[in-house]
C-alpha atoms as a PDB file:
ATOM      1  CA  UNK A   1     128.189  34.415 108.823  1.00  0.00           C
ATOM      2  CA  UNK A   2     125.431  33.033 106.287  1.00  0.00           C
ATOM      3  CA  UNK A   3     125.555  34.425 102.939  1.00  0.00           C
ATOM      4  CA  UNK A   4     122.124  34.654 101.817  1.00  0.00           C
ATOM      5  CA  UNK A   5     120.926  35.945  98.321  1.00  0.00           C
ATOM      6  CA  UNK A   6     117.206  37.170  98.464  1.00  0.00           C
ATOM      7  CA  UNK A   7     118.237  40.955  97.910  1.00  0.00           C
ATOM      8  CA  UNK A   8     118.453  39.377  94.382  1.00  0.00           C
ATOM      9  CA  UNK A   9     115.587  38.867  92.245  1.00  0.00           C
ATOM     10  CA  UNK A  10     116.848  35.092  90.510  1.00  0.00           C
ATOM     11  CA  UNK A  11     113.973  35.225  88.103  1.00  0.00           C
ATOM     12  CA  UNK A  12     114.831  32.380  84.961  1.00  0.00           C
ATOM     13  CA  UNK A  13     115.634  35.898  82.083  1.00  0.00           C
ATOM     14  CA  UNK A  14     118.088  37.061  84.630  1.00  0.00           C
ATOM     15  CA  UNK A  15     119.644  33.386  85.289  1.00  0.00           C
ATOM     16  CA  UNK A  16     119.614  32.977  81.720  1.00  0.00           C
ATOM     17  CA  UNK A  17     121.869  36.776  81.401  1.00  0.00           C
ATOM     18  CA  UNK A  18     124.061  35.747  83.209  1.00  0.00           C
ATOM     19  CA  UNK A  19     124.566  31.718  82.245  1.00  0.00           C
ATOM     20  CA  UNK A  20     124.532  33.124  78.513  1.00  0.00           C
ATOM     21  CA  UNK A  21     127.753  36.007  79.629  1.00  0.00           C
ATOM     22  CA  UNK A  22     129.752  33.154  81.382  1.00  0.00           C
ATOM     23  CA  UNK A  23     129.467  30.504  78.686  1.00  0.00           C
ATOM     24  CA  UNK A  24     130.133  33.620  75.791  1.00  0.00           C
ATOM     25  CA  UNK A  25     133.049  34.759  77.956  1.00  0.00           C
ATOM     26  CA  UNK A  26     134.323  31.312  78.636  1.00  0.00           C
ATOM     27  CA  UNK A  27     133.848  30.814  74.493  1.00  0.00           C
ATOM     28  CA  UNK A  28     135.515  33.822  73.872  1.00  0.00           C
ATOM     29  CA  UNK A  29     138.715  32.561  76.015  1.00  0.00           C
ATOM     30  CA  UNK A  30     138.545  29.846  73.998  1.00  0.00           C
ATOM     31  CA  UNK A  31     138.547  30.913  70.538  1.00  0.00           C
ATOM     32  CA  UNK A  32     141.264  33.269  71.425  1.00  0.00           C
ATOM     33  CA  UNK A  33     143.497  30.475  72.381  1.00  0.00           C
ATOM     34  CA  UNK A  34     143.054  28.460  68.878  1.00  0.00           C
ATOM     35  CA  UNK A  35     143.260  31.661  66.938  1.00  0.00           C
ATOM     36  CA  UNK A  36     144.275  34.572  67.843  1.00  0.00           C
ATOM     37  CA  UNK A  37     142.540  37.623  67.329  1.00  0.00           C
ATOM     38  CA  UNK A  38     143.180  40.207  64.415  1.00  0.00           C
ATOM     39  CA  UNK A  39     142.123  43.556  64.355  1.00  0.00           C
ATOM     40  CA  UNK A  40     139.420  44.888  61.837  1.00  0.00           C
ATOM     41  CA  UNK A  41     137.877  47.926  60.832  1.00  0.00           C
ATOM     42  CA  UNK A  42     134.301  47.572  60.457  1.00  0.00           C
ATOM     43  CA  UNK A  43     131.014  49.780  60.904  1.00  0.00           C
ATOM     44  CA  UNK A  44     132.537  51.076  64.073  1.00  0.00           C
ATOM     45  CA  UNK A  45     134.995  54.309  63.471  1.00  0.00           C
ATOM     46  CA  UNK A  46     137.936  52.238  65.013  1.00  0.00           C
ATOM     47  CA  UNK A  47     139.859  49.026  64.519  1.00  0.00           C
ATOM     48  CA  UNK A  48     138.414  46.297  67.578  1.00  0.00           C
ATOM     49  CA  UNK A  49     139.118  42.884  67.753  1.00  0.00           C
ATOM     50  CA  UNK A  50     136.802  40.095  68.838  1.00  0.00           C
ATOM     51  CA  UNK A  51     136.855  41.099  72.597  1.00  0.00           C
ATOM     52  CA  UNK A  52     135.795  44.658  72.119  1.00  0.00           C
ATOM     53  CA  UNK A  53     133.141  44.001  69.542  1.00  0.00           C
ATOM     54  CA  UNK A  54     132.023  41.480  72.616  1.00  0.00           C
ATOM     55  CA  UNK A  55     132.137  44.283  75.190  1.00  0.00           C
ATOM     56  CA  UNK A  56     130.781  46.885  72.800  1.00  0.00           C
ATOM     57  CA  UNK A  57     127.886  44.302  72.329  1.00  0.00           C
ATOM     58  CA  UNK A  58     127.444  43.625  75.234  1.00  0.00           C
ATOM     59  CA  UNK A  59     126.852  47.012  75.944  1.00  0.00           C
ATOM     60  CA  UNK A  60     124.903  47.879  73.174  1.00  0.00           C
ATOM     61  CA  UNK A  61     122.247  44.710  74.431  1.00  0.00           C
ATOM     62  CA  UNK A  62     122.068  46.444  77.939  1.00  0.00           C
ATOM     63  CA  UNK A  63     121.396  49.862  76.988  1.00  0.00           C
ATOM     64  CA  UNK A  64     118.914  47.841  74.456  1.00  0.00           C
ATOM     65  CA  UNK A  65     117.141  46.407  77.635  1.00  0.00           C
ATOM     66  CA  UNK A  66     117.441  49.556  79.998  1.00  0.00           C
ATOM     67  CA  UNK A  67     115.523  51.897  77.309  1.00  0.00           C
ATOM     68  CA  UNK A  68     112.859  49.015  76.917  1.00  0.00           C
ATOM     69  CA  UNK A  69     112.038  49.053  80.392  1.00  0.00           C
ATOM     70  CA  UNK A  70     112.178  52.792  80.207  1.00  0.00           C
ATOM     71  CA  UNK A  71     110.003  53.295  77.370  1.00  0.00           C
ATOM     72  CA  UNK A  72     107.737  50.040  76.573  1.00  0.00           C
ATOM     73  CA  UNK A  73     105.373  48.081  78.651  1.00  0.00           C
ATOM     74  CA  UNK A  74     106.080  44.796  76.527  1.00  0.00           C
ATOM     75  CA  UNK A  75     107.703  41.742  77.490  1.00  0.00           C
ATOM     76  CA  UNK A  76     111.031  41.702  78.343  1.00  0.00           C
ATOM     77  CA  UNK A  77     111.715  38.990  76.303  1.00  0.00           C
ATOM     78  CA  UNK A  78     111.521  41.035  72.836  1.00  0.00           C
ATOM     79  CA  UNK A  79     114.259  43.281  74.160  1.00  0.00           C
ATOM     80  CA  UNK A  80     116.537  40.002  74.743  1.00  0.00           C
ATOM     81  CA  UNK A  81     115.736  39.211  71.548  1.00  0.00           C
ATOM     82  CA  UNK A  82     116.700  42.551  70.005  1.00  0.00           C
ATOM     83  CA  UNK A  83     119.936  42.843  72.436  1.00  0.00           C
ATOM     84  CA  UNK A  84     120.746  39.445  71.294  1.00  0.00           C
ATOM     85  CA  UNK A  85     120.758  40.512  67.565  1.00  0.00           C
ATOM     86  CA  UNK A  86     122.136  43.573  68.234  1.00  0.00           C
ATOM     87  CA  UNK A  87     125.290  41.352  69.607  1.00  0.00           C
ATOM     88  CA  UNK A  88     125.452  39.121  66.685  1.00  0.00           C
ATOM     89  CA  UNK A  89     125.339  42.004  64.325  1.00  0.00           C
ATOM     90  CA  UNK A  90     128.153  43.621  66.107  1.00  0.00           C
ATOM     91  CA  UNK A  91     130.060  40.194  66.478  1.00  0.00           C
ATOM     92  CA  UNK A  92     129.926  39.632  62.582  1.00  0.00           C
ATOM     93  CA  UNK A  93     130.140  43.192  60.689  1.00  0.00           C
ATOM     94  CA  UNK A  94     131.970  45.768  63.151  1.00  0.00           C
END
């Protein structure tokens, strides 16, 4: 049986989504092997460590993308942009 993928739209954002998830996932694995993670209390109203501020920002960037297609007719490429900050800001101060 042939497995074929054209029910998927492979346009380059989405290739880039999910290239950018593996190599932050595979960086994450990393990091926590060198050092390992402490938690922190942040902005957030709980104590995370550097794996849920990833999932929570990871999060955060999707619902960031979802309500952009909901709501805007602009590029998609500003929500990245915004989802990607979003993440960073998480990352650093939560």
């Amino acid at each position: 049986m042939e497995m074929t993928f054209a029910w998927m739209a492979w346009t380059t954002p989405i290739a880039i989504f999910f290239t950018g998830i593996v190599l932050m996932l595979a960086g994450m694995t990393v990091w926590e092997l060198r050092s390992p993670t402490v938690e922190r209390k942040g902005f957030l109203p709980m104590r995370t460590t550097r794996g849920d501020r990833l999932f929570i920002g990871l999060l955060t960037a999707a619902y960031i993308n979802l309500a952009w297609v909901a709501f805007t007719e602009m590029n998609q490429w500003f929500a990245a942009g915004l989802g990607f900050l979003a993440l960073v800001v998480i990352m650093a101060k939560a």
